[in-house]
N, C-alpha and C. Protein backbone atom coordinates (compact mmCIF):
# COMPACT_ATOMS: atom_id res chain seq x y z
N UNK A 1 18.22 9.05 -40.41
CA UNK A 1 18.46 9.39 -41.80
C UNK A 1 19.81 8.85 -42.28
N UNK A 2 20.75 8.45 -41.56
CA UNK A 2 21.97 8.52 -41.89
C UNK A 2 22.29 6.61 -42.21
N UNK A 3 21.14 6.10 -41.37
CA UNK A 3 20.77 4.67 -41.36
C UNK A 3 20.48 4.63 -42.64
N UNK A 4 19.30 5.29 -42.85
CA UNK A 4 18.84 5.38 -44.33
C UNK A 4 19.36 5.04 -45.50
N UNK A 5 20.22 6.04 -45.36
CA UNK A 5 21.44 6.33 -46.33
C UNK A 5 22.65 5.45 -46.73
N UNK A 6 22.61 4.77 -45.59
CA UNK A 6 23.94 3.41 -45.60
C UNK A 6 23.47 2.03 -46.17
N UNK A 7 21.93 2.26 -46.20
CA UNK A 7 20.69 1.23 -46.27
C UNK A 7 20.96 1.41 -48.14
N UNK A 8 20.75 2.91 -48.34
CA UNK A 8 20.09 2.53 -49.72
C UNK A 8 22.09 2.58 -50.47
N UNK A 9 22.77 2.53 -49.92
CA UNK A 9 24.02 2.70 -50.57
C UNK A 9 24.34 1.18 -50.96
N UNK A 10 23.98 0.78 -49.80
CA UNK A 10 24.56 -1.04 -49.83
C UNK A 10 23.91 -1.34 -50.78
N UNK A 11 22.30 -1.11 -50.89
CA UNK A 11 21.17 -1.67 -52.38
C UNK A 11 21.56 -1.34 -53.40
N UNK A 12 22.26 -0.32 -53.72
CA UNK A 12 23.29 0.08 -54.82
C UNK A 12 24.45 -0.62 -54.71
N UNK A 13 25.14 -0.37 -53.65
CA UNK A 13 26.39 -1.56 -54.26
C UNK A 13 25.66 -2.73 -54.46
N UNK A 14 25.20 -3.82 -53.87
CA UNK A 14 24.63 -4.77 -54.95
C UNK A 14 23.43 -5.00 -56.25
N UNK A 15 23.40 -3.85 -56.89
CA UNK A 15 22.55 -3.72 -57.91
C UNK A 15 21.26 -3.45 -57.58
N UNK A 16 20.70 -3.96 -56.50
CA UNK A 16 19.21 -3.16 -56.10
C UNK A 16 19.01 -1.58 -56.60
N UNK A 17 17.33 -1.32 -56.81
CA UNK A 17 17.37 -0.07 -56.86
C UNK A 17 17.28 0.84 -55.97
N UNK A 18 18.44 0.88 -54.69
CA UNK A 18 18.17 1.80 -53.93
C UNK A 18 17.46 2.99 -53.51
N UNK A 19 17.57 3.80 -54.76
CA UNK A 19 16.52 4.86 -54.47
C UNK A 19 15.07 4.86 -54.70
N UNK A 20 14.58 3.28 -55.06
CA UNK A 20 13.18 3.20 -55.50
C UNK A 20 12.51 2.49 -54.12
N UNK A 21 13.09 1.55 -53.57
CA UNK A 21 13.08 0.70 -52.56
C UNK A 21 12.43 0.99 -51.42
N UNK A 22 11.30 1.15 -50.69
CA UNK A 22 10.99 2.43 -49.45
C UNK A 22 11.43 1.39 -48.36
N UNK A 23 11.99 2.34 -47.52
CA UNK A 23 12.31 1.99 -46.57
C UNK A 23 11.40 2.40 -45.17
N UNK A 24 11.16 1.63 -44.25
CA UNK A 24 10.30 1.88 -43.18
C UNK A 24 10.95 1.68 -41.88
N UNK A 25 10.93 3.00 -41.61
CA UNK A 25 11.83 2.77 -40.12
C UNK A 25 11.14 2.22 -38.97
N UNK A 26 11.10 1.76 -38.17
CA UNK A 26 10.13 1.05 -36.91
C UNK A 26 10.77 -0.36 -35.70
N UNK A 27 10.06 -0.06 -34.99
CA UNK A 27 10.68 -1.35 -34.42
C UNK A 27 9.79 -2.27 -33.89
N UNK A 28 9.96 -3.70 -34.32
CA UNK A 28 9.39 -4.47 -34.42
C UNK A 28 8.91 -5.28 -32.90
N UNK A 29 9.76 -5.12 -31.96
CA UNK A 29 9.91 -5.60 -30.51
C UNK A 29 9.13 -4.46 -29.47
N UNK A 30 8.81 -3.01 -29.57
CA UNK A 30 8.30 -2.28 -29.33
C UNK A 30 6.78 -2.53 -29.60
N UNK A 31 6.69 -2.42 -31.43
CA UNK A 31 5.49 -2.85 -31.60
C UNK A 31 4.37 -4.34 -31.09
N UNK A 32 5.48 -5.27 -30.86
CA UNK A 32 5.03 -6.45 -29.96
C UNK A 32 4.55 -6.15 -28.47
N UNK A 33 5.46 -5.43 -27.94
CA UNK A 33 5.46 -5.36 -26.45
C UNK A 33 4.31 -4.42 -26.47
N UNK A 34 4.01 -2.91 -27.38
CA UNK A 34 2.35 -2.76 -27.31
C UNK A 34 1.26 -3.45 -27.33
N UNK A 35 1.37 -4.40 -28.16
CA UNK A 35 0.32 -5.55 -28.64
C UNK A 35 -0.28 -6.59 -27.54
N UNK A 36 1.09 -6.68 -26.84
CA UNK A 36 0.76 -8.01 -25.90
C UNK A 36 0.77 -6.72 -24.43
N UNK A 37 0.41 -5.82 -24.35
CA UNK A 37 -0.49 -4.95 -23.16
C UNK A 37 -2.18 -4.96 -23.58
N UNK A 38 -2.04 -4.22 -24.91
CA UNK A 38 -3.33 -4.04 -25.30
C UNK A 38 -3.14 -4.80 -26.70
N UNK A 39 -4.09 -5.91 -26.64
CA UNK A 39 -4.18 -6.67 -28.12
C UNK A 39 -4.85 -5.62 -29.03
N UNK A 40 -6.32 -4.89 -28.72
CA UNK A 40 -7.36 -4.09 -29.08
C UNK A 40 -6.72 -2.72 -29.98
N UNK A 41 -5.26 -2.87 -29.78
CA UNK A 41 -4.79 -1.30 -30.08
C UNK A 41 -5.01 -1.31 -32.09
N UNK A 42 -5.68 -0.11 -32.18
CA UNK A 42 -6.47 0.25 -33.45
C UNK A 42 -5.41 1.38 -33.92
N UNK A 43 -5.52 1.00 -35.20
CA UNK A 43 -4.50 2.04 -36.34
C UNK A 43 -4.57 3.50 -35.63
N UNK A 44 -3.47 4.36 -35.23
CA UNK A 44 -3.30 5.72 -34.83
C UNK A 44 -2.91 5.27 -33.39
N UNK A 45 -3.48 4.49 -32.71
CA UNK A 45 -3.29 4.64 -31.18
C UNK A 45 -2.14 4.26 -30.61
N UNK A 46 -0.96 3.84 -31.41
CA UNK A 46 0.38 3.06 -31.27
C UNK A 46 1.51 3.47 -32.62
N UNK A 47 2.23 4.56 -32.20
CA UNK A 47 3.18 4.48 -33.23
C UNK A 47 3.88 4.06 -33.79
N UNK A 48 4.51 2.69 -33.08
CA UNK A 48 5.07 1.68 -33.16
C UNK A 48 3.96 0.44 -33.90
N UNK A 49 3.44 0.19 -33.77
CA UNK A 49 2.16 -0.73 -34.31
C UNK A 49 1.92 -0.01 -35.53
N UNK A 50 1.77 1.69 -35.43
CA UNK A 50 1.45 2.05 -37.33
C UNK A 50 2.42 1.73 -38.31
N UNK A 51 3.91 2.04 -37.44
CA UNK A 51 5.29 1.48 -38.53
C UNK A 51 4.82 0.26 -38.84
N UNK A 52 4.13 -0.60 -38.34
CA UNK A 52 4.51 -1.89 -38.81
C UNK A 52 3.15 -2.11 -40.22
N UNK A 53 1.64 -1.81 -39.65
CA UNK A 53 1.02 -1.35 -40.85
C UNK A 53 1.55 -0.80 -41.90
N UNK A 54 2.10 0.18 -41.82
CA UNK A 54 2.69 0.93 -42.55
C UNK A 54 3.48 0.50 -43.31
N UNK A 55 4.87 -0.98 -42.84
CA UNK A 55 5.35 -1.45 -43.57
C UNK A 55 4.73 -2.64 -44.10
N UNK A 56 3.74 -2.93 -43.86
CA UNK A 56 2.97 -4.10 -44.50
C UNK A 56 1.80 -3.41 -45.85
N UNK A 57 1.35 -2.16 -45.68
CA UNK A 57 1.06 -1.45 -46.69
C UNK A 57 2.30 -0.99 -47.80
N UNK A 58 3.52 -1.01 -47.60
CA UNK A 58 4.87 -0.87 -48.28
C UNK A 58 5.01 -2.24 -49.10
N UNK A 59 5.00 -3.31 -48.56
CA UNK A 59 5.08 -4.47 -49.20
C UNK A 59 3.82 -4.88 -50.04
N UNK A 60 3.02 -4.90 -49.39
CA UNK A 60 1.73 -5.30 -50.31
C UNK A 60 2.19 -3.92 -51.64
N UNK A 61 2.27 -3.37 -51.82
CA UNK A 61 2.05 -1.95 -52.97
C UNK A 61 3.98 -1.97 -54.05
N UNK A 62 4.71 -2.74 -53.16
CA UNK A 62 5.59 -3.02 -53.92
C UNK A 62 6.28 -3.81 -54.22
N UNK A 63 5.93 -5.13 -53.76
CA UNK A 63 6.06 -6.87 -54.39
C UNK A 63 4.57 -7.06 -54.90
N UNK A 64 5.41 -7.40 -56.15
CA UNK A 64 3.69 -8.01 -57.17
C UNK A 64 3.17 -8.99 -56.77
N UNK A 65 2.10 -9.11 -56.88
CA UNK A 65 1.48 -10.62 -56.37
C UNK A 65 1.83 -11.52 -57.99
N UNK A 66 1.97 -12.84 -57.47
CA UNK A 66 2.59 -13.81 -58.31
C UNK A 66 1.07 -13.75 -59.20
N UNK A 67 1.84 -14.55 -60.47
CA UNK A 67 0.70 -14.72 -61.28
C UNK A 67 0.30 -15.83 -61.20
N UNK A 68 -0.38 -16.89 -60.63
CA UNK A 68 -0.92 -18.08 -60.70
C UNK A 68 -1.92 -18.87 -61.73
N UNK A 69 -1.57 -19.98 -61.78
CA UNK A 69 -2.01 -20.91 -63.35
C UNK A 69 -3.21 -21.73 -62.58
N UNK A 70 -4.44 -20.77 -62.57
CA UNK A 70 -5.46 -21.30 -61.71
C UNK A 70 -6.50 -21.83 -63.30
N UNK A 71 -5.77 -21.21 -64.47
CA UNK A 71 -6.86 -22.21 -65.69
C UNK A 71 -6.57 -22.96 -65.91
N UNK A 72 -5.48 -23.98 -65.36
CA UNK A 72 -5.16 -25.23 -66.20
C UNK A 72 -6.04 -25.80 -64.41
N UNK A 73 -5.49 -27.80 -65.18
CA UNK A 73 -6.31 -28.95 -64.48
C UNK A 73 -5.60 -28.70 -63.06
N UNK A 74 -6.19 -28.94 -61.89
CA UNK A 74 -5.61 -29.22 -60.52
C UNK A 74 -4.51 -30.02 -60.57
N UNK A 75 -3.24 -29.84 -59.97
CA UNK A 75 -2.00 -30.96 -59.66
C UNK A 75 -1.22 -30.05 -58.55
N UNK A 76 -1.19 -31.20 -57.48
CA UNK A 76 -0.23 -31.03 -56.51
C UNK A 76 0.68 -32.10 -55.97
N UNK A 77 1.98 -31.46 -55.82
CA UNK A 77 2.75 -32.76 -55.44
C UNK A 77 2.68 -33.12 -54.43
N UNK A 78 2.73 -34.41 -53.79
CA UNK A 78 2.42 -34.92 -52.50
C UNK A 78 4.14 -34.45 -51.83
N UNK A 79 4.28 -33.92 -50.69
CA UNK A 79 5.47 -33.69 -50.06
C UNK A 79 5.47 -34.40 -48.95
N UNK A 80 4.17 -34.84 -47.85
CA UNK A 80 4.63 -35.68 -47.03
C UNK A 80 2.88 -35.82 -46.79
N UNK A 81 2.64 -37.42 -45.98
CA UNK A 81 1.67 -37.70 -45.32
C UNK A 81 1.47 -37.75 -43.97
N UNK A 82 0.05 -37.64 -43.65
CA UNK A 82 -0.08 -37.75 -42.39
C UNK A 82 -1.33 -38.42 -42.12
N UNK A 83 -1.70 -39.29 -40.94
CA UNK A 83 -2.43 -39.49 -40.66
C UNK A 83 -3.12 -39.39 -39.45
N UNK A 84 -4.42 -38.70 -39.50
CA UNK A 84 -5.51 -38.05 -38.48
C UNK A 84 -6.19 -38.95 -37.70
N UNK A 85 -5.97 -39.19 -36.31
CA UNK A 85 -6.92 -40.37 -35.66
C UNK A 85 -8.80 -39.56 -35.72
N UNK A 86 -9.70 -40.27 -36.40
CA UNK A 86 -10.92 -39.92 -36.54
C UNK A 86 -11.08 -39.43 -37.73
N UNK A 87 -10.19 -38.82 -38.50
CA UNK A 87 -10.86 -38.02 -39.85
C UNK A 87 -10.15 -39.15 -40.97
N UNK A 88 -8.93 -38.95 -40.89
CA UNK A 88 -8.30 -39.94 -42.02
C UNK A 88 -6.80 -39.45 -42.63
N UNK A 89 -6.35 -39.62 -43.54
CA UNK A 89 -5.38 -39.36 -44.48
C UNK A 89 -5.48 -37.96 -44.62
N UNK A 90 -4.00 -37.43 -44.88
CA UNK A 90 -4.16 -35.60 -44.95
C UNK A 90 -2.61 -35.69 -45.68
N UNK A 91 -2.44 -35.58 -47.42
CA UNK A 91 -1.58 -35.25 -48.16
C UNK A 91 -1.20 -34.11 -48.36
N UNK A 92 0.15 -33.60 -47.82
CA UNK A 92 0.59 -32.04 -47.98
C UNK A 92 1.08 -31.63 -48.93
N UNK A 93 1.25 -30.55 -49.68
CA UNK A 93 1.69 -29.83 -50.45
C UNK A 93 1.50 -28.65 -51.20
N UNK A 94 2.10 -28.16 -51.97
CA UNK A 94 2.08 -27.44 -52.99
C UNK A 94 0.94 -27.27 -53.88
N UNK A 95 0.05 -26.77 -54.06
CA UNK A 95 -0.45 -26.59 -55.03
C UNK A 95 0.26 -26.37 -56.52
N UNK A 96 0.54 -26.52 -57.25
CA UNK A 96 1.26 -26.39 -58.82
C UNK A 96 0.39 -25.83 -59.71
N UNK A 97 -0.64 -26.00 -59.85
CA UNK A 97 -1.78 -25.31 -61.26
C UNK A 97 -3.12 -25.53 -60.72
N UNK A 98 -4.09 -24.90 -61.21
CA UNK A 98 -5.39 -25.15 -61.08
C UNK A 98 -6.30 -25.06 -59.54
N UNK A 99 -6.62 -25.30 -58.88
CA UNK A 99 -8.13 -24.95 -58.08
C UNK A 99 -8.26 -26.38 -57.71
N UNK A 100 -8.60 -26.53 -56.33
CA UNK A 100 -9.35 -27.89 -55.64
C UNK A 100 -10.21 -27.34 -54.40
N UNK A 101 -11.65 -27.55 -54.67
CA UNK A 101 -12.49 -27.85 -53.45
C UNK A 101 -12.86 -28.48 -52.99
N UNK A 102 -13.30 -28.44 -51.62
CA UNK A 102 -13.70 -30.20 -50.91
C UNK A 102 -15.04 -30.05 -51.93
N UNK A 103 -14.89 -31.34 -51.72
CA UNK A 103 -15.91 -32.31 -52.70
C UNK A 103 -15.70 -32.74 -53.93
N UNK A 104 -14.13 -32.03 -54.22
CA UNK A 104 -13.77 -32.21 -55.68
C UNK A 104 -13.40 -33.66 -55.63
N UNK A 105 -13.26 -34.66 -56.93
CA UNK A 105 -12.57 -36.01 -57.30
C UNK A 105 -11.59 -35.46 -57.73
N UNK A 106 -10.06 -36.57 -57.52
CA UNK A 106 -8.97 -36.28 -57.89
C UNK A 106 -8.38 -37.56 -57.88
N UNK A 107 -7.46 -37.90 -58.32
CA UNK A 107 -6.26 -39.10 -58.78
C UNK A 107 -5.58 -38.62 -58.15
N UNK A 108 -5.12 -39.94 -57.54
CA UNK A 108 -3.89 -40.26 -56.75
C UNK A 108 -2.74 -40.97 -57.89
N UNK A 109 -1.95 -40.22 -58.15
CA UNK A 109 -1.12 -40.50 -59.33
C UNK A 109 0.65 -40.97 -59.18
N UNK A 110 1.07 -42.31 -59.79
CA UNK A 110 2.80 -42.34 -59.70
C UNK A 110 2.74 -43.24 -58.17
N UNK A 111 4.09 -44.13 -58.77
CA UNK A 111 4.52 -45.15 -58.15
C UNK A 111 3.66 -46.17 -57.72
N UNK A 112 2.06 -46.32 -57.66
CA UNK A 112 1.26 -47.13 -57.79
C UNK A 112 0.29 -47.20 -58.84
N UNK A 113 -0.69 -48.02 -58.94
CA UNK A 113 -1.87 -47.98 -59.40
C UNK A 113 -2.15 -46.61 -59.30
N UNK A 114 -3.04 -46.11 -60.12
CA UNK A 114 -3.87 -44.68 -59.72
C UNK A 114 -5.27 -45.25 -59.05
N UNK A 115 -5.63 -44.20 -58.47
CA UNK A 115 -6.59 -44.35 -57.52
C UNK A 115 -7.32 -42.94 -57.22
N UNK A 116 -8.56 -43.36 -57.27
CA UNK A 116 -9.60 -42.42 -57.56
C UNK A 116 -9.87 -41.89 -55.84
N UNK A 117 -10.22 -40.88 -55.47
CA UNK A 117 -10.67 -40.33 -54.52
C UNK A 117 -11.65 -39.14 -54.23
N UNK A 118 -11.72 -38.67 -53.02
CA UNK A 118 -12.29 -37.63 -53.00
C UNK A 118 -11.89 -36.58 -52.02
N UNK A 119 -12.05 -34.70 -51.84
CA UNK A 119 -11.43 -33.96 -51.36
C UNK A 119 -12.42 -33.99 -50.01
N UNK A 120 -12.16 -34.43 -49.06
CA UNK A 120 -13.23 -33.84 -48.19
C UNK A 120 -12.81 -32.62 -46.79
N UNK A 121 -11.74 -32.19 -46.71
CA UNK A 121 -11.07 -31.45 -46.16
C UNK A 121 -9.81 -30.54 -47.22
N UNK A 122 -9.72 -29.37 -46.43
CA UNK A 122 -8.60 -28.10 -46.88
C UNK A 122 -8.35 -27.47 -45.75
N UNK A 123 -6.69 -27.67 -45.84
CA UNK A 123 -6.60 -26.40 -44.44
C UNK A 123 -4.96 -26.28 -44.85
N UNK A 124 -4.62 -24.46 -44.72
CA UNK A 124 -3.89 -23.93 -44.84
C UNK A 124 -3.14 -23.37 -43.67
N UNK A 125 -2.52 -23.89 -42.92
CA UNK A 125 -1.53 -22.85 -41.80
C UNK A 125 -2.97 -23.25 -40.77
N UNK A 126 -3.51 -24.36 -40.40
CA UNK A 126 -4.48 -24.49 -39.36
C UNK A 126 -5.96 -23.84 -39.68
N UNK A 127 -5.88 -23.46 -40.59
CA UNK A 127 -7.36 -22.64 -41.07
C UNK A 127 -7.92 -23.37 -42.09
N UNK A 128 -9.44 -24.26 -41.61
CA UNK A 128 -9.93 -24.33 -42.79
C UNK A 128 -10.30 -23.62 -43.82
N UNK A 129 -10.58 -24.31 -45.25
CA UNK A 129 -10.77 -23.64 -46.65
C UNK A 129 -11.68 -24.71 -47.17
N UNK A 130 -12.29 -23.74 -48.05
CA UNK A 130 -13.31 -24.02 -49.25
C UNK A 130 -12.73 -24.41 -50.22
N UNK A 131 -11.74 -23.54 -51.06
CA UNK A 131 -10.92 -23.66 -52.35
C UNK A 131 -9.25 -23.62 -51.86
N UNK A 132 -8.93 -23.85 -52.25
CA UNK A 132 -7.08 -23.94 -52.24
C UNK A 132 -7.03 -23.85 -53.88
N UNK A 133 -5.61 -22.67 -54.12
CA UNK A 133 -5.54 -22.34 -55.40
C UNK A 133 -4.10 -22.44 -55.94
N UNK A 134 -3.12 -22.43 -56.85
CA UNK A 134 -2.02 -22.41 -57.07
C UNK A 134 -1.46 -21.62 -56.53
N UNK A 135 -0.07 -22.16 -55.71
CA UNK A 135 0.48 -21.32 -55.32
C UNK A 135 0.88 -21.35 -53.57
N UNK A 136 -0.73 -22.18 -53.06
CA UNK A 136 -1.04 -22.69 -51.56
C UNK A 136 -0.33 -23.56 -50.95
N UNK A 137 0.49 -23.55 -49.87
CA UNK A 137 0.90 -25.06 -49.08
C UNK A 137 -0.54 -25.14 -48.76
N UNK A 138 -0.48 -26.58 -48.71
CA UNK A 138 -1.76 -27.11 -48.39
C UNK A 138 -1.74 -28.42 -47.74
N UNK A 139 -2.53 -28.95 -46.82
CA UNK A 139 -3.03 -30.15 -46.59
C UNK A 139 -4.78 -30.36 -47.25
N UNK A 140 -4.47 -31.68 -47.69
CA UNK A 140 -6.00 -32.35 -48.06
C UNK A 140 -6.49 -33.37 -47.87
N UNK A 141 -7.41 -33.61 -46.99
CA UNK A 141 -8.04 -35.10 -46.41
C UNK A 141 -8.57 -35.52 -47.25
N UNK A 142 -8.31 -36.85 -47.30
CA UNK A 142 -8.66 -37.63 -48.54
C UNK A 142 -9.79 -38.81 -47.86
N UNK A 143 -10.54 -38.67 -48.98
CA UNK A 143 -11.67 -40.01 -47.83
C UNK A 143 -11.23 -41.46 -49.06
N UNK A 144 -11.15 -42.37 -47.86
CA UNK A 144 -11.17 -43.73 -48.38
C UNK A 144 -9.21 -44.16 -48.59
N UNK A 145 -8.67 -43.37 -48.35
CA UNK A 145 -6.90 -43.27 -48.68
C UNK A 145 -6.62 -43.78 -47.37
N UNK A 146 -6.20 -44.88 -46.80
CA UNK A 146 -4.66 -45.06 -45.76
C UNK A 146 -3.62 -44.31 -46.11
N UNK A 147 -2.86 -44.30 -45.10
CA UNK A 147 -1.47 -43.49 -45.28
C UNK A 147 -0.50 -44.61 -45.99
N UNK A 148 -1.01 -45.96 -46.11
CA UNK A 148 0.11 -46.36 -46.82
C UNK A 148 -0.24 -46.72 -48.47
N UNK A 149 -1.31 -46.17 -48.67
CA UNK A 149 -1.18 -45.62 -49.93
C UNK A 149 -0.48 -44.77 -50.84
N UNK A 150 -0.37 -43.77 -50.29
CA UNK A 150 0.33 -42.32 -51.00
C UNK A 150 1.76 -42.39 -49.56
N UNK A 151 2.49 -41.29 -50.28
CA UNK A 151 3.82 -41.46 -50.60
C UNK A 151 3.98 -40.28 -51.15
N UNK A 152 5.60 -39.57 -50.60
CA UNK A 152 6.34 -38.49 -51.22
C UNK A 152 6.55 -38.50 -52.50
N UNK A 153 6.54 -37.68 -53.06
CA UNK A 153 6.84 -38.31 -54.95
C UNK A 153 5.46 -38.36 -55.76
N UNK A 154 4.27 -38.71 -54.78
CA UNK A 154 3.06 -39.23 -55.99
C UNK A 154 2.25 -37.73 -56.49
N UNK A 155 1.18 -37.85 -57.25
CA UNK A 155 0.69 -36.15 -56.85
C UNK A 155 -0.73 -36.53 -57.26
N UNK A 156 -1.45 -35.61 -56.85
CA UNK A 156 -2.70 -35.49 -56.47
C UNK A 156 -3.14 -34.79 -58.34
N UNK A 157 -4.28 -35.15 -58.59
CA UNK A 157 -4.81 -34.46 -60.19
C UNK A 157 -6.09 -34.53 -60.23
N UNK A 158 -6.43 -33.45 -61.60
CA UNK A 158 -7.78 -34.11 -61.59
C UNK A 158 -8.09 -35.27 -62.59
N UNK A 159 -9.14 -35.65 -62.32
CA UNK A 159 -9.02 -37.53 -62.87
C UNK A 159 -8.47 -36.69 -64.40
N UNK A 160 -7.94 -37.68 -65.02
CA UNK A 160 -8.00 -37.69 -66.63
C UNK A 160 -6.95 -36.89 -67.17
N UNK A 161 -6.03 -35.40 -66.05
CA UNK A 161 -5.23 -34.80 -66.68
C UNK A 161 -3.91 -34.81 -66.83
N UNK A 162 -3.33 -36.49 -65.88
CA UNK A 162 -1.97 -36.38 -66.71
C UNK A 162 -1.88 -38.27 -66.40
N UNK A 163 -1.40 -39.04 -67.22
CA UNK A 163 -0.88 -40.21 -67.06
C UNK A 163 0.21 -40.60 -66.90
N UNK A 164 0.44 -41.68 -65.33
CA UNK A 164 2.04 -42.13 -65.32
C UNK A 164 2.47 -43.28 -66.35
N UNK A 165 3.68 -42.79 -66.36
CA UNK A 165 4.37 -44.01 -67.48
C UNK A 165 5.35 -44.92 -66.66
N UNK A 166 5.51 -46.31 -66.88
CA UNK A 166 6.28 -46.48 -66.32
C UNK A 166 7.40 -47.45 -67.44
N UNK A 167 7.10 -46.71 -68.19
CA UNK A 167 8.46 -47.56 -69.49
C UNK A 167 8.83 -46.52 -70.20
N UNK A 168 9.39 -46.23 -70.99
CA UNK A 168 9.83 -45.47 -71.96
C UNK A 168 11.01 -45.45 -72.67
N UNK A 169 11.26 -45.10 -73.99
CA UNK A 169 12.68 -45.48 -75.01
C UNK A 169 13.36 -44.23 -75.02
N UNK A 170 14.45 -44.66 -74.81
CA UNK A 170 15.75 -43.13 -74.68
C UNK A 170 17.13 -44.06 -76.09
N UNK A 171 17.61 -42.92 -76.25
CA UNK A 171 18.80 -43.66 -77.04
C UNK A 171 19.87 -42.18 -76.61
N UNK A 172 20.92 -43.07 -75.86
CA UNK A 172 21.96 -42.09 -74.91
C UNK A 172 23.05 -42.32 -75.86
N UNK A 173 23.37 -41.49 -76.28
CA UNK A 173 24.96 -40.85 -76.87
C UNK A 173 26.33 -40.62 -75.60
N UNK A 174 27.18 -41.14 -75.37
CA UNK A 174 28.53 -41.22 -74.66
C UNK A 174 29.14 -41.05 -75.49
């Protein structure tokens, strides 16, 4: 309790709302060292394992889930490439707006030609996916793309929803 108390004082000295804030006491290295005896251990049978439910029911109920811009067109920025011996090309990133499923068409957009493609892979943290939505790190296999096509900087769209420029008129004041 006295932990507690020093916990929610500090959230007050820096402007947090200390007294709204829940705090979950538990320990996290305990709850491991149950886990890796018995993987099988089920809610109640580990008190150490419920703190940690417990604080994952704390977070889910008091960080909002983000609001994501899944009605506008698909765009993600390309952050890095890779290439798969047997499958092909796999562009990482961000999702930014909108929804992509395999099978979707998308533009390969910026610093080259654009170039038409298709989604035939999604996988998030090693897990394939159906949809990837704003908001997702993502990888996406691209069929018909080499890796020395795309490039950090370019981004992935759906055909038709944004065009690169590569000229434009400025008039700079010094």
């Amino acid at each position: 309790e006295l932990v507690e108390l020093e916990i929610r004082e500090t959230l007050d000295k820096y402007e947090f709302p200390g007294d709204e804030i829940p705090i979950i006491a538990g320990s996290a290295l305990l709850a491991l060292e149950a886990l890796s005896e018995n993987a099988q251990i089920k809610p109640g049978d580990n008190k150490w394992v419920d703190k940690i439910y417990n604080l994952m029911d704390q977070v889910d109920a008091y960080i909002p889930t983000p609001q994501r811009e899944t009605d506008k067109p698909f765009l993600m920025a390309v952050e890095d490439v890779f290439s798969i011996t047997g499958r092909g090309t796999v562009a990482t990133g961000r999702v930014e707006r909108g929804c992509v499923k395999i099978g979707d068409t998308v533009e390969l957009v910026g610093l080259r030609d654009t170039k038409t493609t298709t989604v035939t892979g999604l996988e998030m943290f090693q897990k394939t996916l159906e949809e990837s939505v704003a908001g997702d790190n993502v990888g996406i296999l691209l069929r018909g793309v080499q890796k020395t096509d795309i490039e950090r900087g370019m981004v992935l769209a759906k055909p038709g929803s944004i065009t690169p420029h590569t000229k434009f008129e400025a008039q700079v004041y010094v």
